[in-house]
PDB file of N, CA and C in Angstrom:
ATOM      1  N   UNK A   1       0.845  -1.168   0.000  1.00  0.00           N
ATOM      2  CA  UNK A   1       0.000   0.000   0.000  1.00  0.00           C
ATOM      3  C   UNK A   1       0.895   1.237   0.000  1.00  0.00           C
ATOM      4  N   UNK A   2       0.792   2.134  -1.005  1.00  0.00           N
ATOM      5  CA  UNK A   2       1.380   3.486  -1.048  1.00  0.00           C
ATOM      6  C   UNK A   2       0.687   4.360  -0.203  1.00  0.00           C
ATOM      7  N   UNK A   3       1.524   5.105   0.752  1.00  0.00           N
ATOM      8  CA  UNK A   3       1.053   5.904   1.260  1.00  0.00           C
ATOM      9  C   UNK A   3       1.009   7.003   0.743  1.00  0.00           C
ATOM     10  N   UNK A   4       2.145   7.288   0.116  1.00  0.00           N
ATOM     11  CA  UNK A   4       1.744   8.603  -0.235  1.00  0.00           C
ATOM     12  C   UNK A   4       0.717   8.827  -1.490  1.00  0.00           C
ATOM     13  N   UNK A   5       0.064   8.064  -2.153  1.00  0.00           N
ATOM     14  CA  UNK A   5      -0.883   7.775  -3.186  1.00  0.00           C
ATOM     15  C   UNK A   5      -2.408   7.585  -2.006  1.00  0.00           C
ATOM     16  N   UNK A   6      -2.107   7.526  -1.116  1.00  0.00           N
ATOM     17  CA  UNK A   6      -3.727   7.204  -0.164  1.00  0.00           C
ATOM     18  C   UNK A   6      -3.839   8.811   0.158  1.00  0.00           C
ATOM     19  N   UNK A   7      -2.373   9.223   0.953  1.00  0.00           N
ATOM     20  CA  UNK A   7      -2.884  10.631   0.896  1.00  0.00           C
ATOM     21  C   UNK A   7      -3.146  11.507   0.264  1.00  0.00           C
ATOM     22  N   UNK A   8      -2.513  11.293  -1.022  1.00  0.00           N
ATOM     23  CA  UNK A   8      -2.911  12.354  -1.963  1.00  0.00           C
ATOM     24  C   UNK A   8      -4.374  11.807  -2.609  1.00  0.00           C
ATOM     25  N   UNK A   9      -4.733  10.873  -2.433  1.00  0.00           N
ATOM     26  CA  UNK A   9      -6.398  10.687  -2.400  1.00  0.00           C
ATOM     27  C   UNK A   9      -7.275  11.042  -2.072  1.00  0.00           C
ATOM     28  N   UNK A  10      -6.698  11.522  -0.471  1.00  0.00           N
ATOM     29  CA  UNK A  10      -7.520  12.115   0.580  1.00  0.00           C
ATOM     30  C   UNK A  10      -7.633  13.381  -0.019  1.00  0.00           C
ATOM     31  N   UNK A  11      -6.530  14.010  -0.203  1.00  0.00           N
ATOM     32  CA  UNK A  11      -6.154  15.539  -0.735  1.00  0.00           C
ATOM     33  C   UNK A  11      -6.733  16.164  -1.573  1.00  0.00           C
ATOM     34  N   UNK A  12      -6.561  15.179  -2.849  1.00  0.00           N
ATOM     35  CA  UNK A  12      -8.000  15.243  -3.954  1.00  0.00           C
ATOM     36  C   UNK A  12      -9.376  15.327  -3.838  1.00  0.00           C
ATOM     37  N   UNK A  13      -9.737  14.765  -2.897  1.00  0.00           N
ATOM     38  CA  UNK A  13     -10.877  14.430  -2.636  1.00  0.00           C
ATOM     39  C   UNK A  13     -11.468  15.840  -1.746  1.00  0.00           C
ATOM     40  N   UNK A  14     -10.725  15.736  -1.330  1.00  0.00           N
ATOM     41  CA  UNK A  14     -10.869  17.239  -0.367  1.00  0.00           C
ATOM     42  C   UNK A  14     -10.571  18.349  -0.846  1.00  0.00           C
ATOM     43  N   UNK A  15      -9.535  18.427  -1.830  1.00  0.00           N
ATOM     44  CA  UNK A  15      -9.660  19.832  -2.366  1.00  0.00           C
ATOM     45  C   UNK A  15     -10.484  20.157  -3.777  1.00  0.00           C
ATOM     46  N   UNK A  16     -10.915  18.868  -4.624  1.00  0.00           N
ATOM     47  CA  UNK A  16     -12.111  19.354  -5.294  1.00  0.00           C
ATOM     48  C   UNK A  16     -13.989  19.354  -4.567  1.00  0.00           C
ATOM     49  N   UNK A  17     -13.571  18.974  -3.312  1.00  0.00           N
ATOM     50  CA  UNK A  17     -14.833  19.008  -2.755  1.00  0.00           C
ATOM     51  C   UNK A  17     -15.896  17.682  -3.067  1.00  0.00           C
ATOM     52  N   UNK A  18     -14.739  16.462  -3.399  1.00  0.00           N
ATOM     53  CA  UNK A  18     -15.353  15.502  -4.507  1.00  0.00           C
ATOM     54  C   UNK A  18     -16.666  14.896  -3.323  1.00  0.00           C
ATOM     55  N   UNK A  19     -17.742  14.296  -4.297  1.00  0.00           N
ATOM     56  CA  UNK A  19     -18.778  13.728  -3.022  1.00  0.00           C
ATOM     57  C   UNK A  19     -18.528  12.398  -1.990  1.00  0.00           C
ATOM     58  N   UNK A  20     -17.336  11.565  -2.939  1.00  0.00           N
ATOM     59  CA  UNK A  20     -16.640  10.250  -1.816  1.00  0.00           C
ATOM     60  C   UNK A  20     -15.345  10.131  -2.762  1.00  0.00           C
ATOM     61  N   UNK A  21     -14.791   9.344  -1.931  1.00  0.00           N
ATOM     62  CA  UNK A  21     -13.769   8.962  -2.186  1.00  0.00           C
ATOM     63  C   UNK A  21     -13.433   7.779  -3.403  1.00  0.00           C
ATOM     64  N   UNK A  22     -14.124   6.752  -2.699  1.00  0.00           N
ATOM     65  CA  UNK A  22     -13.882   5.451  -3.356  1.00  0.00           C
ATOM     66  C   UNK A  22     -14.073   5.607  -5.363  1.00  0.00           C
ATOM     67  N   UNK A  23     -15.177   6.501  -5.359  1.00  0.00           N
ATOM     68  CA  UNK A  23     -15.942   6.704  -6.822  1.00  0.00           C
ATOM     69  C   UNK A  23     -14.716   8.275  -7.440  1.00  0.00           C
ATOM     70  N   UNK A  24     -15.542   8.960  -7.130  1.00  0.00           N
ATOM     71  CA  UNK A  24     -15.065   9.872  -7.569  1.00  0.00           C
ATOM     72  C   UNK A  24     -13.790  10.784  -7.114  1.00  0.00           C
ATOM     73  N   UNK A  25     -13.303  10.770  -6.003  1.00  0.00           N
ATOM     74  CA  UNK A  25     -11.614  10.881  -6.034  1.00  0.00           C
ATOM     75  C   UNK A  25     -10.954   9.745  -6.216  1.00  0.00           C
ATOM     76  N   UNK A  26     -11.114   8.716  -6.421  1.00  0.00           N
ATOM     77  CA  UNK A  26     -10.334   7.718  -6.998  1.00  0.00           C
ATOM     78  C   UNK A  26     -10.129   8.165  -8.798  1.00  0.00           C
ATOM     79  N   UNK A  27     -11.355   8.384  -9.027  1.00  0.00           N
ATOM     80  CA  UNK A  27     -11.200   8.914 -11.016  1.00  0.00           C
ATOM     81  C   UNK A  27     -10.597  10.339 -11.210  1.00  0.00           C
ATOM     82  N   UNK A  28     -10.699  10.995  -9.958  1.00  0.00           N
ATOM     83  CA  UNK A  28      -9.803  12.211 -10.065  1.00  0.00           C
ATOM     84  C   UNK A  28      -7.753  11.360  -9.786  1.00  0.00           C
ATOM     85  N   UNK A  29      -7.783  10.876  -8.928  1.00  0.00           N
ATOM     86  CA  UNK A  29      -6.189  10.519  -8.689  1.00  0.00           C
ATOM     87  C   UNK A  29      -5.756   9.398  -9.866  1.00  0.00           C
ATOM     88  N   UNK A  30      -6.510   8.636 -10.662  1.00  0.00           N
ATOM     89  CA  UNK A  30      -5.909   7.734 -11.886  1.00  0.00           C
ATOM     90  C   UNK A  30      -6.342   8.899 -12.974  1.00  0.00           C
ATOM     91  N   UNK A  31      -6.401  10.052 -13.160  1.00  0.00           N
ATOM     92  CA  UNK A  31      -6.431  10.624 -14.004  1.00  0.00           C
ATOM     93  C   UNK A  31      -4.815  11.569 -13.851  1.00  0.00           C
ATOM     94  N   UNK A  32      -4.670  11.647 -12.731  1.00  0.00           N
ATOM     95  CA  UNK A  32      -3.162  12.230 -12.226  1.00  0.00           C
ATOM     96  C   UNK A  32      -2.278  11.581 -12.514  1.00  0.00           C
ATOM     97  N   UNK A  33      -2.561  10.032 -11.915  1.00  0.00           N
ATOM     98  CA  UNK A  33      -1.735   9.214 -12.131  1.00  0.00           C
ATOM     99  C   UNK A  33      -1.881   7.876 -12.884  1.00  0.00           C
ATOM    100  N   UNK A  34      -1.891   7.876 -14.488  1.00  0.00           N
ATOM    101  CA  UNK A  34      -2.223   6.823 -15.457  1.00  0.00           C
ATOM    102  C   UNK A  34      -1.478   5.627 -14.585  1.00  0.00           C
ATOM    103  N   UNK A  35      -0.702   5.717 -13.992  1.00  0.00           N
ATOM    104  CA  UNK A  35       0.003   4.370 -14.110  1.00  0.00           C
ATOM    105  C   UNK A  35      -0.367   3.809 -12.941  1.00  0.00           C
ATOM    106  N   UNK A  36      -1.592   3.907 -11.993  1.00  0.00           N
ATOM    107  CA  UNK A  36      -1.626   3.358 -11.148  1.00  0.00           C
ATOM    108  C   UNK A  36      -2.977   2.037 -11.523  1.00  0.00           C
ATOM    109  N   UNK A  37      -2.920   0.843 -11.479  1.00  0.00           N
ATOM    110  CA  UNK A  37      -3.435  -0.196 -11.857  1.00  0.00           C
ATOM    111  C   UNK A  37      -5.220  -0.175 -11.601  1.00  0.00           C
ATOM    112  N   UNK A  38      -5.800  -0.827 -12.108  1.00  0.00           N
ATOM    113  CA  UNK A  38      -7.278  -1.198 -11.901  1.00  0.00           C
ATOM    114  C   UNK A  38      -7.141  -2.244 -10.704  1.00  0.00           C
ATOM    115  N   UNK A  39      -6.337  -3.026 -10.411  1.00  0.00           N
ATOM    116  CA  UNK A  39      -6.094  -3.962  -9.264  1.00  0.00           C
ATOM    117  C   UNK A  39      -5.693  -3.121  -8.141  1.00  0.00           C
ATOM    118  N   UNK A  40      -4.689  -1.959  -7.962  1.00  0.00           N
ATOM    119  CA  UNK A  40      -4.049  -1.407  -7.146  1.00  0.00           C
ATOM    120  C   UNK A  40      -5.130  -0.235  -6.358  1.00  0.00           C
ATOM    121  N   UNK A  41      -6.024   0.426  -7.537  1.00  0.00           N
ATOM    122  CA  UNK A  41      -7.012   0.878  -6.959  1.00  0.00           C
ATOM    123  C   UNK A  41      -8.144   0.325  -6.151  1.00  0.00           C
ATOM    124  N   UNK A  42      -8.076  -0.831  -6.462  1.00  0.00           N
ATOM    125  CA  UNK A  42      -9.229  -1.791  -6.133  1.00  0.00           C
ATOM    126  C   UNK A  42      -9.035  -1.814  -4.952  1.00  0.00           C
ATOM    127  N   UNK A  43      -7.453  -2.259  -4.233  1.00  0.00           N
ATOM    128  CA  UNK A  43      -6.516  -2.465  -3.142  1.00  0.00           C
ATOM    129  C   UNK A  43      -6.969  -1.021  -2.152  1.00  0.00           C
ATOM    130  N   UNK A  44      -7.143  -0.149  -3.023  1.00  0.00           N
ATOM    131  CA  UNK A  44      -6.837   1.181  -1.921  1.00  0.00           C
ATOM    132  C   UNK A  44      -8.103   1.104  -1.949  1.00  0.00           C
ATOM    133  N   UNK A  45      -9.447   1.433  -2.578  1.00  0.00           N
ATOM    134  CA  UNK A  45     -10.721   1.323  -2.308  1.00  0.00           C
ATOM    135  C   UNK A  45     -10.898   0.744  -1.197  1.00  0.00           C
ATOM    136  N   UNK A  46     -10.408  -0.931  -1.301  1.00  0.00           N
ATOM    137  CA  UNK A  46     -11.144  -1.844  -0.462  1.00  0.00           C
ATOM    138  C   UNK A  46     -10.107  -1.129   0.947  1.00  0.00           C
ATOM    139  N   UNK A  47      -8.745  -0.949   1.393  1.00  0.00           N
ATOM    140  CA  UNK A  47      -8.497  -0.706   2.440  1.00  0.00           C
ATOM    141  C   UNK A  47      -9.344   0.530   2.655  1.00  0.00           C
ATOM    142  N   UNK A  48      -9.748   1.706   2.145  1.00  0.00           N
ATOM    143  CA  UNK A  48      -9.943   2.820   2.407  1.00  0.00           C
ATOM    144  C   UNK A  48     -11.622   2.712   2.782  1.00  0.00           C
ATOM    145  N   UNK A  49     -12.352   1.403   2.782  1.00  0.00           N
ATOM    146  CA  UNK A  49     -13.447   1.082   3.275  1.00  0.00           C
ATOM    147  C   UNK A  49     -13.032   0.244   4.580  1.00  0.00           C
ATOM    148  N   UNK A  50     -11.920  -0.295   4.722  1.00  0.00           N
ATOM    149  CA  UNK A  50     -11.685  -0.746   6.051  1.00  0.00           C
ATOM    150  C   UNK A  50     -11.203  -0.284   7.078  1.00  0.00           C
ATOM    151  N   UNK A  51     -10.177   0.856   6.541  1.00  0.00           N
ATOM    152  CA  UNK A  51      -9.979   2.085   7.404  1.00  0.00           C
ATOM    153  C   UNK A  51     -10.345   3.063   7.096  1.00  0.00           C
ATOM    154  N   UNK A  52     -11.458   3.644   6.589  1.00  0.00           N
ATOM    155  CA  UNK A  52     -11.587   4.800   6.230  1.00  0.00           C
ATOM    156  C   UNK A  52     -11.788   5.797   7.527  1.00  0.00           C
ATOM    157  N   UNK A  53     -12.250   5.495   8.946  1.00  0.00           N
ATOM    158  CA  UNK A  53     -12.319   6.401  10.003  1.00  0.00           C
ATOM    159  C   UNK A  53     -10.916   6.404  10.440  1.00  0.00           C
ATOM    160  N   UNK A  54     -10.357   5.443  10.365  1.00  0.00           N
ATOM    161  CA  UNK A  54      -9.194   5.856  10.938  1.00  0.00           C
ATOM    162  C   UNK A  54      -8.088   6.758  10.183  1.00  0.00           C
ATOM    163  N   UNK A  55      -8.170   6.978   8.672  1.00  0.00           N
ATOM    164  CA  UNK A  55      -7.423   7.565   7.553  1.00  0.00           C
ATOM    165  C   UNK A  55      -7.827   9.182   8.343  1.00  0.00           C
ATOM    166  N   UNK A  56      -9.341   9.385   7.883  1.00  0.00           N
ATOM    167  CA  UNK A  56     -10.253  10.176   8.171  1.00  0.00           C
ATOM    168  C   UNK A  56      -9.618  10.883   9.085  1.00  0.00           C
ATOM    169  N   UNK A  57      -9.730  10.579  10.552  1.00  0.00           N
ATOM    170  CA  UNK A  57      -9.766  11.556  11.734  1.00  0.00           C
ATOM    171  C   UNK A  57      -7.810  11.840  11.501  1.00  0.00           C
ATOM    172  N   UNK A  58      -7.000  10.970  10.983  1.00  0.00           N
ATOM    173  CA  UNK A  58      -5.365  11.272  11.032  1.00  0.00           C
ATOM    174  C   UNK A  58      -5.136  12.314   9.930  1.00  0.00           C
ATOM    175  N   UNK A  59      -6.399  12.180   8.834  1.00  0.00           N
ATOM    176  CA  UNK A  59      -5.649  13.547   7.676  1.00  0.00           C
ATOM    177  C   UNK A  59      -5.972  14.521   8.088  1.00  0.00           C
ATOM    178  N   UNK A  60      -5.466  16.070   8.175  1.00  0.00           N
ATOM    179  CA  UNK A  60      -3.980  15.968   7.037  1.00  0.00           C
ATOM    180  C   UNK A  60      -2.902  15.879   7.813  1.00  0.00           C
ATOM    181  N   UNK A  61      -2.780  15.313   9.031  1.00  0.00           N
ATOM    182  CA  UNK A  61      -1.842  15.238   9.569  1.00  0.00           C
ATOM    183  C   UNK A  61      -1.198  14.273   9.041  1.00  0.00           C
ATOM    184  N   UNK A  62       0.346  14.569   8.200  1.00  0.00           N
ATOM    185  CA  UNK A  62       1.070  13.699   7.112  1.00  0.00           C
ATOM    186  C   UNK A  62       1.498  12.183   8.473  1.00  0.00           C
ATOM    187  N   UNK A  63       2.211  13.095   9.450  1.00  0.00           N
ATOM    188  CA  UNK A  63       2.525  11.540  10.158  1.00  0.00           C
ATOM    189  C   UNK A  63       1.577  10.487  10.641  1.00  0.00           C
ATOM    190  N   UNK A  64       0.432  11.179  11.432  1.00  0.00           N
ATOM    191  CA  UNK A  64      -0.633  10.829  12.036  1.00  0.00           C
ATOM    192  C   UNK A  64      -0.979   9.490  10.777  1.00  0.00           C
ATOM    193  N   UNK A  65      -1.343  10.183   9.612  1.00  0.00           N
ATOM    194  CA  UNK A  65      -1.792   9.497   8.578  1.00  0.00           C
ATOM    195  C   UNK A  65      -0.779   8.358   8.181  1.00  0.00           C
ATOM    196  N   UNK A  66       0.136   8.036   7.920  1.00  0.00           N
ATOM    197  CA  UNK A  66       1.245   7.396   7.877  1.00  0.00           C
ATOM    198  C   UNK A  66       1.305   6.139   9.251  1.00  0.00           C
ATOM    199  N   UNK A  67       0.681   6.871  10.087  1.00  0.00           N
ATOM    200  CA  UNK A  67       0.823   5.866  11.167  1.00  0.00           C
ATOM    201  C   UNK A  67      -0.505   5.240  10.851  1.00  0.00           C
ATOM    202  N   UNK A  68      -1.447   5.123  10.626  1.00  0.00           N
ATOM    203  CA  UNK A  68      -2.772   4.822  10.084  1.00  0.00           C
ATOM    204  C   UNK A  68      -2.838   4.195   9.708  1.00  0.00           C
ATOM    205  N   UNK A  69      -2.059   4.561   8.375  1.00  0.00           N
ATOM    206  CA  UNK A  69      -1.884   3.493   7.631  1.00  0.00           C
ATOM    207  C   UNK A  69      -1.046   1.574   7.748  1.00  0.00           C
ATOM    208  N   UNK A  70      -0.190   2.399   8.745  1.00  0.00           N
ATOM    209  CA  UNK A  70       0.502   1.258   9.185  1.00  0.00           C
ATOM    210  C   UNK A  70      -0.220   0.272  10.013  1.00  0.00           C
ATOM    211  N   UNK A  71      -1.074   1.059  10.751  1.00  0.00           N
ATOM    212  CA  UNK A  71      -1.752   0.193  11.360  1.00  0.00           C
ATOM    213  C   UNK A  71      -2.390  -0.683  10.709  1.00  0.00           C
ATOM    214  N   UNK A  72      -3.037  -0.456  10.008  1.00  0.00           N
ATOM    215  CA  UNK A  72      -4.483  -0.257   8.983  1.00  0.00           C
ATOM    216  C   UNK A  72      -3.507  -2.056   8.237  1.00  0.00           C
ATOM    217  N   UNK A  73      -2.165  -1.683   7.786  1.00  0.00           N
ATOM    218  CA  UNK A  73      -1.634  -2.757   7.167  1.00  0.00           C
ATOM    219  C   UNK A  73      -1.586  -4.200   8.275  1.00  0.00           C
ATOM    220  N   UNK A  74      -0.791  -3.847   9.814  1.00  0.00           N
ATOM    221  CA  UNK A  74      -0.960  -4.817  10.634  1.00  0.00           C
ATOM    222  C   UNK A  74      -1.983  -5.303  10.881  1.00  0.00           C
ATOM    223  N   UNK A  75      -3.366  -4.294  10.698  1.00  0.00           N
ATOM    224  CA  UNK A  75      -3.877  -4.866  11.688  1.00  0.00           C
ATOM    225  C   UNK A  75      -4.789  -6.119   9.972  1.00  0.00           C
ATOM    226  N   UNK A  76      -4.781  -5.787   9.079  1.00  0.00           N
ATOM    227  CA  UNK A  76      -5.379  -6.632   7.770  1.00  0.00           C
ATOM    228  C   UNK A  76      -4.721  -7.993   7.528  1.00  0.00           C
ATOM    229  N   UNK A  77      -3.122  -7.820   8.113  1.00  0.00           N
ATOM    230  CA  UNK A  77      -2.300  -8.668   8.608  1.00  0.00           C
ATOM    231  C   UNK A  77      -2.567  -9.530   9.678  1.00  0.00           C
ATOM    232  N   UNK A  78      -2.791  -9.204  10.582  1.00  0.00           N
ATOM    233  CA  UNK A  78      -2.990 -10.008  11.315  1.00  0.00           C
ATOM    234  C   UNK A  78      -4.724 -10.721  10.965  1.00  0.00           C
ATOM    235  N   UNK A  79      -5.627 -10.451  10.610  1.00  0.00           N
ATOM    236  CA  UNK A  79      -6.619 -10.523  10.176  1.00  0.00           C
ATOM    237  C   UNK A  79      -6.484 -11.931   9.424  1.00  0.00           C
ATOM    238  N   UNK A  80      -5.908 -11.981   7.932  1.00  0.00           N
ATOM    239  CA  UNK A  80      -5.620 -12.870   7.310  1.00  0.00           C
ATOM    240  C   UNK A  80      -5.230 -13.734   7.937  1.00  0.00           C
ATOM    241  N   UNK A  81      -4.212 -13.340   8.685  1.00  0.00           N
ATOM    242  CA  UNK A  81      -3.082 -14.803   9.553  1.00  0.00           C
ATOM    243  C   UNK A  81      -4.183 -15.372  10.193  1.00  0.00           C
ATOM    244  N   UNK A  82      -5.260 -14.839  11.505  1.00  0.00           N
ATOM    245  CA  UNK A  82      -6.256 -15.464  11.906  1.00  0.00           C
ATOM    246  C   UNK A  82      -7.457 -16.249  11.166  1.00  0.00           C
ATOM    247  N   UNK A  83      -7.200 -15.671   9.984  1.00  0.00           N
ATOM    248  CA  UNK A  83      -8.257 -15.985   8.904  1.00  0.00           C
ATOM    249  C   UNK A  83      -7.527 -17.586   8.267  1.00  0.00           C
ATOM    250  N   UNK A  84      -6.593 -17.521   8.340  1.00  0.00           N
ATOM    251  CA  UNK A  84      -5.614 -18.481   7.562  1.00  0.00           C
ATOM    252  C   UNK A  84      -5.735 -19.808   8.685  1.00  0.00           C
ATOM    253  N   UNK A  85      -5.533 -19.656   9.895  1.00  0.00           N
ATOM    254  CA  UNK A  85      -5.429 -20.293  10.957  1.00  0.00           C
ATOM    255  C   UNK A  85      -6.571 -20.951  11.311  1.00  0.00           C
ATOM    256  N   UNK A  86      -7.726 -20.322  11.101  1.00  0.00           N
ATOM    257  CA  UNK A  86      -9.112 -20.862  11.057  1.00  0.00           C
ATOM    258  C   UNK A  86      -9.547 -22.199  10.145  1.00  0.00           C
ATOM    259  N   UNK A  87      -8.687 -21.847   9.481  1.00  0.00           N
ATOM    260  CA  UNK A  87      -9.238 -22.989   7.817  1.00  0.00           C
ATOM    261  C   UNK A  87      -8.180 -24.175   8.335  1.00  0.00           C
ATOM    262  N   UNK A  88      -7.253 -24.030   9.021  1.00  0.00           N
ATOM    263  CA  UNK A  88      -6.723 -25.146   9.028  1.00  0.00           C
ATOM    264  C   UNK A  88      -6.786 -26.687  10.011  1.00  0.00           C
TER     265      UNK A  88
END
């Protein structure tokens, strides 16, 4: 997960006043940035519905947000691993 591509999501989203994120600042930031994938967006959508309060209350604080995110990665991490552990 790029962070600095989640925040400048947020950024977008917030400085055109867009109505959500997932839809329409997502088509504002792959218009910025062609090279970011239909899979990779998919990736930030779906985290940015799993953390989206926690992204939320840390922007625009750049570190705050950064730490968020990190979490946001452990804690999907650990998630899976329990998820993985279950099936077996």
């Amino acid at each position: 997960m790029k962070t600095e591509l989640l925040y400048e999501l947020y950024e977008i989203t917030e400085k055109n006043d867009a109505p959500d994120l997932a839809t329409v600042g997502m088509a504002m930031l792959r218009e910025k940035h062609p090279e970011i994938t239909h899979e990779e967006a998919k990736e930030m959508r779906e985290f940015t519905g799993r953390h989206g309060q926690e992204l939320a209350a840390a922007y625009p604080d750049k570190e705050a947000f950064e730490a968020a995110v990190e979490a946001g990665i452990r804690a999907d991490k650990e998630a899976a691993e329990q998820a993985e552990q279950e099936h077996e």
